[in-house]
C-alpha atoms as a PDB file:
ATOM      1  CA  UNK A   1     106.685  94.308  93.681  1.00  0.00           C
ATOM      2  CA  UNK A   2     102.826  93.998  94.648  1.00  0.00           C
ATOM      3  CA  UNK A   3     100.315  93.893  92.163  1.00  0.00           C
ATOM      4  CA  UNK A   4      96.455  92.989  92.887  1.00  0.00           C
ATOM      5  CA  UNK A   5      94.178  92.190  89.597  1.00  0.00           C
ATOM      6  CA  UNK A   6      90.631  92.242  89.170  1.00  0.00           C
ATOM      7  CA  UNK A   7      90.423  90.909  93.252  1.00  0.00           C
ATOM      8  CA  UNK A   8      87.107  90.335  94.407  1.00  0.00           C
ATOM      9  CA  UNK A   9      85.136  89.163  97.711  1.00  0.00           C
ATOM     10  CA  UNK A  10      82.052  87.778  98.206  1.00  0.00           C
ATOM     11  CA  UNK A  11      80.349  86.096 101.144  1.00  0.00           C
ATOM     12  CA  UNK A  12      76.643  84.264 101.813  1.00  0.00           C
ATOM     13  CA  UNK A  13      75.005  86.512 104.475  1.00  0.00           C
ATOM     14  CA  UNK A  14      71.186  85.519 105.153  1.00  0.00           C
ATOM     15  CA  UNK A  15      71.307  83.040 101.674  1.00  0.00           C
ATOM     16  CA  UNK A  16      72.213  86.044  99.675  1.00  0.00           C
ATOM     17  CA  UNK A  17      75.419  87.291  98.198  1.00  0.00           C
ATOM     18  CA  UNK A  18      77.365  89.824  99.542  1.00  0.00           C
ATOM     19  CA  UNK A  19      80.440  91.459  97.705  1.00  0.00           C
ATOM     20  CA  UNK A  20      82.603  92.681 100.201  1.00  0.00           C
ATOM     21  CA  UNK A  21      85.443  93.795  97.393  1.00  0.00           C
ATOM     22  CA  UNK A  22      84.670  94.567  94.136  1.00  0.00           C
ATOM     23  CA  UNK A  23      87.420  94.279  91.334  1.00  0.00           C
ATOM     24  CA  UNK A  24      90.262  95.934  92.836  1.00  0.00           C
ATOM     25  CA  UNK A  25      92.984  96.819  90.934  1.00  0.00           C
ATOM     26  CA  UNK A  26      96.861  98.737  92.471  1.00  0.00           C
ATOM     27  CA  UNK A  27     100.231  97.446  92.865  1.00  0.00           C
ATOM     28  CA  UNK A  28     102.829  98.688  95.070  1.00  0.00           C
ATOM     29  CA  UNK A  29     106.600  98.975  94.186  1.00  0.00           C
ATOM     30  CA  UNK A  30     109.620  98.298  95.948  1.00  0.00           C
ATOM     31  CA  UNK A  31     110.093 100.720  99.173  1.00  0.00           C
ATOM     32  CA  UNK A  32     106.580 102.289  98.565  1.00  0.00           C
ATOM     33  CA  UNK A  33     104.058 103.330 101.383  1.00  0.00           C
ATOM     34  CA  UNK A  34     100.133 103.168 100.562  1.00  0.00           C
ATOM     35  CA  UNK A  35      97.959 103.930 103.143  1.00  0.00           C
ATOM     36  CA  UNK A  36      94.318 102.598 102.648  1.00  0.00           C
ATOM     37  CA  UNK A  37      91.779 104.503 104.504  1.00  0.00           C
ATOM     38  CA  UNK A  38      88.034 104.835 104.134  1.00  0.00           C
ATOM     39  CA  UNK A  39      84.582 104.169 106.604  1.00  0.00           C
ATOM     40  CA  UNK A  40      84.301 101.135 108.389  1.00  0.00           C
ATOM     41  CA  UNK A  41      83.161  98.350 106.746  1.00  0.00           C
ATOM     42  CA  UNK A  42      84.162  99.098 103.501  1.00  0.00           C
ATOM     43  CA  UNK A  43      87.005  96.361 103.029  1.00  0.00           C
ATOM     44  CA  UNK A  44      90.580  97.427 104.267  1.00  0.00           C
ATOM     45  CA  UNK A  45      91.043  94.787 106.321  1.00  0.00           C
ATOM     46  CA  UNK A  46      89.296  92.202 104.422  1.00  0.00           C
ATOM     47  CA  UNK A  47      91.771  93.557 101.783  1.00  0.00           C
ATOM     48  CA  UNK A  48      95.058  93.191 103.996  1.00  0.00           C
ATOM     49  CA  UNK A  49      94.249  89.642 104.671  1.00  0.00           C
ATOM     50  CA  UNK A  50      93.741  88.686 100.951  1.00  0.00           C
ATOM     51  CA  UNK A  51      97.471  89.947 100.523  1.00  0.00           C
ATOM     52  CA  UNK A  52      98.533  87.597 103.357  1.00  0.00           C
ATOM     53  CA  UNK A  53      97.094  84.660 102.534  1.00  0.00           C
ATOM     54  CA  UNK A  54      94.248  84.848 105.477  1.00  0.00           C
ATOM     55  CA  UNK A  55      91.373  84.916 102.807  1.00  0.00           C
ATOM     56  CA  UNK A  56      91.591  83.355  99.535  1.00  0.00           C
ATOM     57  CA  UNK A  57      89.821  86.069  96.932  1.00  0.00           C
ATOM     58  CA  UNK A  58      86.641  84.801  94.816  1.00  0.00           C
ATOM     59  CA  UNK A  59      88.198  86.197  91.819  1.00  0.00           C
ATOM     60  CA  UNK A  60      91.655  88.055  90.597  1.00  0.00           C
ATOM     61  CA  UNK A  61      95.068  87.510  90.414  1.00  0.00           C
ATOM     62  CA  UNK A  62      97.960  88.426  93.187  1.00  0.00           C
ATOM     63  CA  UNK A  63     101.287  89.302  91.698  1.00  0.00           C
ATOM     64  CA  UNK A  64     104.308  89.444  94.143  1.00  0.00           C
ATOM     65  CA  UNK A  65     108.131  89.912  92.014  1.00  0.00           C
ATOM     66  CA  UNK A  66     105.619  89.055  89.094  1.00  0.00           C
ATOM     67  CA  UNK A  67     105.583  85.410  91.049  1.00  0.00           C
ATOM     68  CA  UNK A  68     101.731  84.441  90.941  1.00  0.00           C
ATOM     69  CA  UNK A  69     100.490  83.959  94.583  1.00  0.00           C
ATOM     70  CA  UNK A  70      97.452  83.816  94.465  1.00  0.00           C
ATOM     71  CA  UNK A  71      96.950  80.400  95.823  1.00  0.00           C
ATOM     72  CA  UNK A  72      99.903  80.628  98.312  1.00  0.00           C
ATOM     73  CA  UNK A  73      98.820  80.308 102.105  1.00  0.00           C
ATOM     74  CA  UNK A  74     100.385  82.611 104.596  1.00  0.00           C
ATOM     75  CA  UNK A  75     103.501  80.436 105.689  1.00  0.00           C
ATOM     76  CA  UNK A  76     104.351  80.576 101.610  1.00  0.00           C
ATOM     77  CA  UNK A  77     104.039  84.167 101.528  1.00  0.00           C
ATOM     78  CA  UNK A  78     105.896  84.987 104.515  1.00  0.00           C
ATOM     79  CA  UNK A  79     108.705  82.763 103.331  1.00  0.00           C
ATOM     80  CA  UNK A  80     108.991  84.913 100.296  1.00  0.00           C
ATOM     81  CA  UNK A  81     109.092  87.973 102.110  1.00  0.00           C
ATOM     82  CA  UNK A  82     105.503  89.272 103.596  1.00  0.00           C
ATOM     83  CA  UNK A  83     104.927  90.280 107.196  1.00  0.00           C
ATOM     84  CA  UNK A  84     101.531  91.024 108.573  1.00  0.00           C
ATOM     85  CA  UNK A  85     100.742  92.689 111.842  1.00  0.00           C
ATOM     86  CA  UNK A  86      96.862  92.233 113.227  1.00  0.00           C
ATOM     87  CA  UNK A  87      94.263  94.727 114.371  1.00  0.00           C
ATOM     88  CA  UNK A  88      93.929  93.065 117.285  1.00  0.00           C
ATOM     89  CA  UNK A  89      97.442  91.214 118.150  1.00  0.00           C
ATOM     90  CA  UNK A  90      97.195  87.726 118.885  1.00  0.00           C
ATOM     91  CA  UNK A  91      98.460  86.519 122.766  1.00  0.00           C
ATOM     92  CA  UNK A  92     100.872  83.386 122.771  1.00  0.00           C
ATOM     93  CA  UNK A  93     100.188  81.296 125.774  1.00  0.00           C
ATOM     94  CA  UNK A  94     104.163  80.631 127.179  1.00  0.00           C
ATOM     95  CA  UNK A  95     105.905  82.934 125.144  1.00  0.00           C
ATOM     96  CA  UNK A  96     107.930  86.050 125.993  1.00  0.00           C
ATOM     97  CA  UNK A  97     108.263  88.869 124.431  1.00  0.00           C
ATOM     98  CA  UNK A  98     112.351  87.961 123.777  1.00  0.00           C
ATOM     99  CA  UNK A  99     110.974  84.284 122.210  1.00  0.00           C
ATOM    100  CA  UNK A 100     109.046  86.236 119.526  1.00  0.00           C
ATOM    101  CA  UNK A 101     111.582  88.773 118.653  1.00  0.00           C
ATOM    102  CA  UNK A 102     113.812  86.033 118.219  1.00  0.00           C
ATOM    103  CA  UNK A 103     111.759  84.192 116.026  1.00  0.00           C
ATOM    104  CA  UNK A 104     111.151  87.415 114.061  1.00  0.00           C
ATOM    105  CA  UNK A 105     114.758  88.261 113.896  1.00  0.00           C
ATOM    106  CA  UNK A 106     115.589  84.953 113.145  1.00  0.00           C
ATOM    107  CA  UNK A 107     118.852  84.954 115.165  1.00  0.00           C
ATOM    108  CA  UNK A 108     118.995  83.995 119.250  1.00  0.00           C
ATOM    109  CA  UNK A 109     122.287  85.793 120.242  1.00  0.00           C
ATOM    110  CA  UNK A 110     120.617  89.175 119.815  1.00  0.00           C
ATOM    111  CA  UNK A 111     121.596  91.826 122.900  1.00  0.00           C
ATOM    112  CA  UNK A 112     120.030  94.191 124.918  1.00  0.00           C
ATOM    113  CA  UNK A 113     120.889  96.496 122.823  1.00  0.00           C
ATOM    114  CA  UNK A 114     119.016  95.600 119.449  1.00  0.00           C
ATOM    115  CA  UNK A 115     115.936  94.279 121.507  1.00  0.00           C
ATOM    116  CA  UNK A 116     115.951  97.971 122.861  1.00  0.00           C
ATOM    117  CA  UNK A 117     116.644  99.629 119.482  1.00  0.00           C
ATOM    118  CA  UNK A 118     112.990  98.876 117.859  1.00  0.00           C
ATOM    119  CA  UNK A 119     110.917  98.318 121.622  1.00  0.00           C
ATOM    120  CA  UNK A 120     112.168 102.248 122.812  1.00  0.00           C
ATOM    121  CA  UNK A 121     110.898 103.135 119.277  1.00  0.00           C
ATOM    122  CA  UNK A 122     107.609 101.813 120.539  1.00  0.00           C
ATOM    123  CA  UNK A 123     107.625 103.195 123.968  1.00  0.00           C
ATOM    124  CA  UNK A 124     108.495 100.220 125.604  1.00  0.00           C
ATOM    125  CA  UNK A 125     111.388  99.511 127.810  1.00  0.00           C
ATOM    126  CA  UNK A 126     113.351  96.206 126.555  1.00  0.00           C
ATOM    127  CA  UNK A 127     114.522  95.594 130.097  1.00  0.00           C
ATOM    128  CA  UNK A 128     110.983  95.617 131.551  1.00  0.00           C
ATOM    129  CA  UNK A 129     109.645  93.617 128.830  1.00  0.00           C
ATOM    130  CA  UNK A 130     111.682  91.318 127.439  1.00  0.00           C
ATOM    131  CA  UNK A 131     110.686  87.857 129.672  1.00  0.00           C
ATOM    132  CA  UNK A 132     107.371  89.039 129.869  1.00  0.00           C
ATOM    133  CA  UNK A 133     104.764  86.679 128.835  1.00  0.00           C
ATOM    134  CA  UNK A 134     102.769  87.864 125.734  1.00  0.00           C
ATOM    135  CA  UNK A 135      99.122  86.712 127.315  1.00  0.00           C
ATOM    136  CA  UNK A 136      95.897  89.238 128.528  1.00  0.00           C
ATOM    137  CA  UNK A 137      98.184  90.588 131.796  1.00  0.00           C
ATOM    138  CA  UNK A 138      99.668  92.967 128.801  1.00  0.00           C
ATOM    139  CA  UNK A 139      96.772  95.868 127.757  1.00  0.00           C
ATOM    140  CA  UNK A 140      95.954  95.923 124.556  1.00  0.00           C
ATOM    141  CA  UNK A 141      98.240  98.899 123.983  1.00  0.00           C
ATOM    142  CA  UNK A 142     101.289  97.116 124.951  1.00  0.00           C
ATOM    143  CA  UNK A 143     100.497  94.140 122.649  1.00  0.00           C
ATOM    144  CA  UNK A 144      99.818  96.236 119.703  1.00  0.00           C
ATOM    145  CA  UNK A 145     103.211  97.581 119.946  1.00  0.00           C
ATOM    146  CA  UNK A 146     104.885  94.186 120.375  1.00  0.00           C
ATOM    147  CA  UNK A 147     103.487  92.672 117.642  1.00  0.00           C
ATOM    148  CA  UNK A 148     104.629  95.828 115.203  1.00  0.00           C
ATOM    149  CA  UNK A 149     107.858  95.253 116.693  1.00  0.00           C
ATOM    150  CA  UNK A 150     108.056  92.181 116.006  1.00  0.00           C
ATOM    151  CA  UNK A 151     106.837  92.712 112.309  1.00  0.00           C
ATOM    152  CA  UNK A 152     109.857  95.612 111.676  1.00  0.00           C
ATOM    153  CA  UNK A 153     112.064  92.366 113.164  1.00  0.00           C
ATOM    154  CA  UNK A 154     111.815  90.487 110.906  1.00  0.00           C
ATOM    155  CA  UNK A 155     112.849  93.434 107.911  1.00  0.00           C
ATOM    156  CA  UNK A 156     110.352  91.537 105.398  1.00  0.00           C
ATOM    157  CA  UNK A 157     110.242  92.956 102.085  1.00  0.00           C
ATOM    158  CA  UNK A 158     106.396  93.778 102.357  1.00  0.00           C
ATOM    159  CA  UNK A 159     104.918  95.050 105.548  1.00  0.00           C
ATOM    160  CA  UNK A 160     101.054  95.010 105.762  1.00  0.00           C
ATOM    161  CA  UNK A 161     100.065  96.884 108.776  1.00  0.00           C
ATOM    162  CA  UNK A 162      96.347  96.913 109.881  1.00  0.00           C
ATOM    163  CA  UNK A 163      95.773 100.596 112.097  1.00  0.00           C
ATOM    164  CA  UNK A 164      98.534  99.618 113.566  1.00  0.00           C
ATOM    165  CA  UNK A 165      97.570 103.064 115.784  1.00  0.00           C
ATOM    166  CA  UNK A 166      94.952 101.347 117.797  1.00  0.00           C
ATOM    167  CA  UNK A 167      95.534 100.940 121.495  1.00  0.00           C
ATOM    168  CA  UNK A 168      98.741 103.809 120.708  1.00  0.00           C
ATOM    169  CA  UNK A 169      99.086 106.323 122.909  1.00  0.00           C
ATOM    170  CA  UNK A 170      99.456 109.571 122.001  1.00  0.00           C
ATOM    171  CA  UNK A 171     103.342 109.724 123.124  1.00  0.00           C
ATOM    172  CA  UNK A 172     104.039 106.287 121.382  1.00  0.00           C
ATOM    173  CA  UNK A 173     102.182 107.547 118.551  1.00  0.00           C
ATOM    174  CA  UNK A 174     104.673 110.507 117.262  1.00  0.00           C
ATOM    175  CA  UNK A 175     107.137 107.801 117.691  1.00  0.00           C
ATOM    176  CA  UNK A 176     105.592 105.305 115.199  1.00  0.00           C
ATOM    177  CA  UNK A 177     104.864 107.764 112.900  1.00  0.00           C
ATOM    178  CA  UNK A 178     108.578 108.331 112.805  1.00  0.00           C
ATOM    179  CA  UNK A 179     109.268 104.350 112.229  1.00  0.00           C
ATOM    180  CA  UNK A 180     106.835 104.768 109.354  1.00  0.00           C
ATOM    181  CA  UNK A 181     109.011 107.427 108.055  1.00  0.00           C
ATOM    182  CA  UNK A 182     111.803 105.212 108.043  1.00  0.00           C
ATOM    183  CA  UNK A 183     111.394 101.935 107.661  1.00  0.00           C
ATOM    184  CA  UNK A 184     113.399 100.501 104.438  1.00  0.00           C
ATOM    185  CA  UNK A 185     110.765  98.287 102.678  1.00  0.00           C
ATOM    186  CA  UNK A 186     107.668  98.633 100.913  1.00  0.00           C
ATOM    187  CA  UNK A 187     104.857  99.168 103.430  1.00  0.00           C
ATOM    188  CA  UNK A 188     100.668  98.964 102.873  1.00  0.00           C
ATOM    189  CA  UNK A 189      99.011 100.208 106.143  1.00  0.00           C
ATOM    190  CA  UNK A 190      95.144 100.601 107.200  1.00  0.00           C
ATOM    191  CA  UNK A 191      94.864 103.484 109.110  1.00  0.00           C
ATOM    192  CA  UNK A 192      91.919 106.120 109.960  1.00  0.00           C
ATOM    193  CA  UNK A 193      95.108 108.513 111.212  1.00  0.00           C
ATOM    194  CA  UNK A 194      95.547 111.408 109.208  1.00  0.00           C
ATOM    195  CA  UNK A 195      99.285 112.205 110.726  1.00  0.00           C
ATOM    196  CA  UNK A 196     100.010 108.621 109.889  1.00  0.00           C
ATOM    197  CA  UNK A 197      98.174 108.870 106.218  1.00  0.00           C
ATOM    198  CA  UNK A 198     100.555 111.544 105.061  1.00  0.00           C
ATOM    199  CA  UNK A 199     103.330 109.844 105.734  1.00  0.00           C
ATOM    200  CA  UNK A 200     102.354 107.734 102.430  1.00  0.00           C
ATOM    201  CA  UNK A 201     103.537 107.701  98.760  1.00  0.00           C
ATOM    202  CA  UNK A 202      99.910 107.101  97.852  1.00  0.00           C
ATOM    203  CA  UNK A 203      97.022 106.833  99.245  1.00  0.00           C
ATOM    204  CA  UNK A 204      94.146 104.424  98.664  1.00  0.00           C
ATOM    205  CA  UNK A 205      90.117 104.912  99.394  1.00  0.00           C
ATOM    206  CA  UNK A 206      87.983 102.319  99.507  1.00  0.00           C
ATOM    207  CA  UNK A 207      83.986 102.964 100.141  1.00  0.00           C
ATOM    208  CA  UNK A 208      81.349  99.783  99.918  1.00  0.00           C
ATOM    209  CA  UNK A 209      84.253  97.343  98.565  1.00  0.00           C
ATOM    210  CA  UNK A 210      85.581  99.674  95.717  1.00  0.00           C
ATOM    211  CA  UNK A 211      88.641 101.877  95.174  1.00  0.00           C
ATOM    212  CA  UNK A 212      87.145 105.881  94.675  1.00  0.00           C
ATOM    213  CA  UNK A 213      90.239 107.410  94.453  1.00  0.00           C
ATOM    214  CA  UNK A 214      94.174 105.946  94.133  1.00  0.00           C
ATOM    215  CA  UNK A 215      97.095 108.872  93.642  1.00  0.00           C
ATOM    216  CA  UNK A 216      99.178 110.270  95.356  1.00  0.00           C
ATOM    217  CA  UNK A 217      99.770 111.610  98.633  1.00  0.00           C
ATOM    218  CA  UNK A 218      99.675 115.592  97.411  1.00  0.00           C
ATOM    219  CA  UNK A 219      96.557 114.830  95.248  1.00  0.00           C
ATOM    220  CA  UNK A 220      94.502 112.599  97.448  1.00  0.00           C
ATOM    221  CA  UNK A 221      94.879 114.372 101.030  1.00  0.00           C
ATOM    222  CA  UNK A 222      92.766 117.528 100.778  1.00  0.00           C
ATOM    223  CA  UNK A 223      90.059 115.107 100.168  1.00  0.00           C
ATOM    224  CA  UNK A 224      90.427 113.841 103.777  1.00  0.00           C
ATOM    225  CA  UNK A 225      88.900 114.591 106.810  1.00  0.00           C
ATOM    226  CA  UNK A 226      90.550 113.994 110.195  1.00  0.00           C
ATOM    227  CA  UNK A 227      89.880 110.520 110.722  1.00  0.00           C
ATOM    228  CA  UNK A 228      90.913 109.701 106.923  1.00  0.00           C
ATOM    229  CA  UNK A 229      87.341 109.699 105.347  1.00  0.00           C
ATOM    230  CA  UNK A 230      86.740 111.040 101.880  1.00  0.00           C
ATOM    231  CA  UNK A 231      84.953 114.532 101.805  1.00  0.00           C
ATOM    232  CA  UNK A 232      85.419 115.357  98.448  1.00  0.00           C
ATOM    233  CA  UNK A 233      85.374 112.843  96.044  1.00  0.00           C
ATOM    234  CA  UNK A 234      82.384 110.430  97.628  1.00  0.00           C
ATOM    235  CA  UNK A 235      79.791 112.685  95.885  1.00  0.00           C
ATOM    236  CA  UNK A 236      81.711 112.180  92.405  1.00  0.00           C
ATOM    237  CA  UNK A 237      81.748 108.319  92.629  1.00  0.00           C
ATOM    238  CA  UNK A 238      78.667 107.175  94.736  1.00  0.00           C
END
């Protein structure tokens, strides 16, 4: 479905070069979960936009249904399938909570009743939220989980999920990792959560721009510690 070739980053920072991903190579196939983990700063989200559209790569090639999209912006992608949900959810000035689900679901007549099916997931009460106003009255917490509810909306074909754990709380949390569990479509998440980690096919490590170690759940999760950094195998490749 997903296949990244040879992608690289680099930025000018203080008139010198800085590679922020260097010649990363995985693809992920139809109804697959990878979860990238690894310290911060080492390129997982810089990563997740690249697949979006939100950077454009300095080198490589982006494969999606062997379709060559590497110089697609994000309203391309999305069209063919792609859904991205932020670190840090972006607040929409006049728009409810029910505007965006619609949007994402692509269908206005939708009841109470399928609003509540993914929000309850979520910890959220469609009744109470549902003509709120997505702005900085809702904590961070709460707009984290409306914006993953609105990606699962939408039932993309890719889902690209940046820690979509942060502002969780610990109730919600079990429940998302449930979602995860679930969800029919191929899935690449950024997460530090270990709980959340294993719920992947595969797992991906990044450290200082570069994939260390790409396998499978089994293989790759004894090399984790509890907040999804690599004990084991950063010794073996620097």
């Amino acid at each position: 479905m997903l296949e990244l070739k040879n992608i690289c980053y680099s930025v000018k920072e203080n008139g010198k070069l800085k590679v922020i991903l260097d010649n990363i190579n995985f693809s992920c196939e139809e109804n697959e979960m990878i979860a990238i983990t690894g310290k911060n700063g080492s390129g997982k989200s810089t990563l997740l936009k690249i697949i979006m559209g939100i950077i454009k790569p300095t080198c490589g090639t982006i494969l999606f249904n062997k379709k060559n999209i590497t110089n697609f912006d994000i309203s391309e992608r999305a069209k063919l399938g792609i859904a991205y949900s932020f670190q840090n959810p972006i607040s929409f000035k006049g728009i409810t909570v029910r505007d965006l689900l619609n949007i994402s679901f692509g269908d206005n007549n939708k009841t109470v009743n399928d609003y509540c099916e993914i929000l309850s997931n979520l910890g959220l009460c469609a009744i109470e939220y549902l003509d709120r106003e997505i702005n900085n009255k809702l904590s961070g917490g709460e707009q984290k989980r409306i914006d993953i509810a609105s990606v699962l909306a939408r039932q993309a074909k890719l889902n690209l999920f940046d820690e979509p754990e942060s502002g969780i709380d610990i109730w919600s949390f079990d429940n998302l990792v449930n979602i995860f569990k679930n969800i029919k479509a191929s899935n690449i998440i950024v997460s530090h959560q270990k709980k959340l980690i294993k719920q992947a096919d595969k797992i991906l490590i990044l450290d200082n721009g570069k994939i260390i170690a790409f396998d499978k759940t089994k293989i790759v999760i004894p090399t984790l510690n509890e907040n999804g950094y690599c004990k084991k195998l950063r010794s073996k490749n620097g």
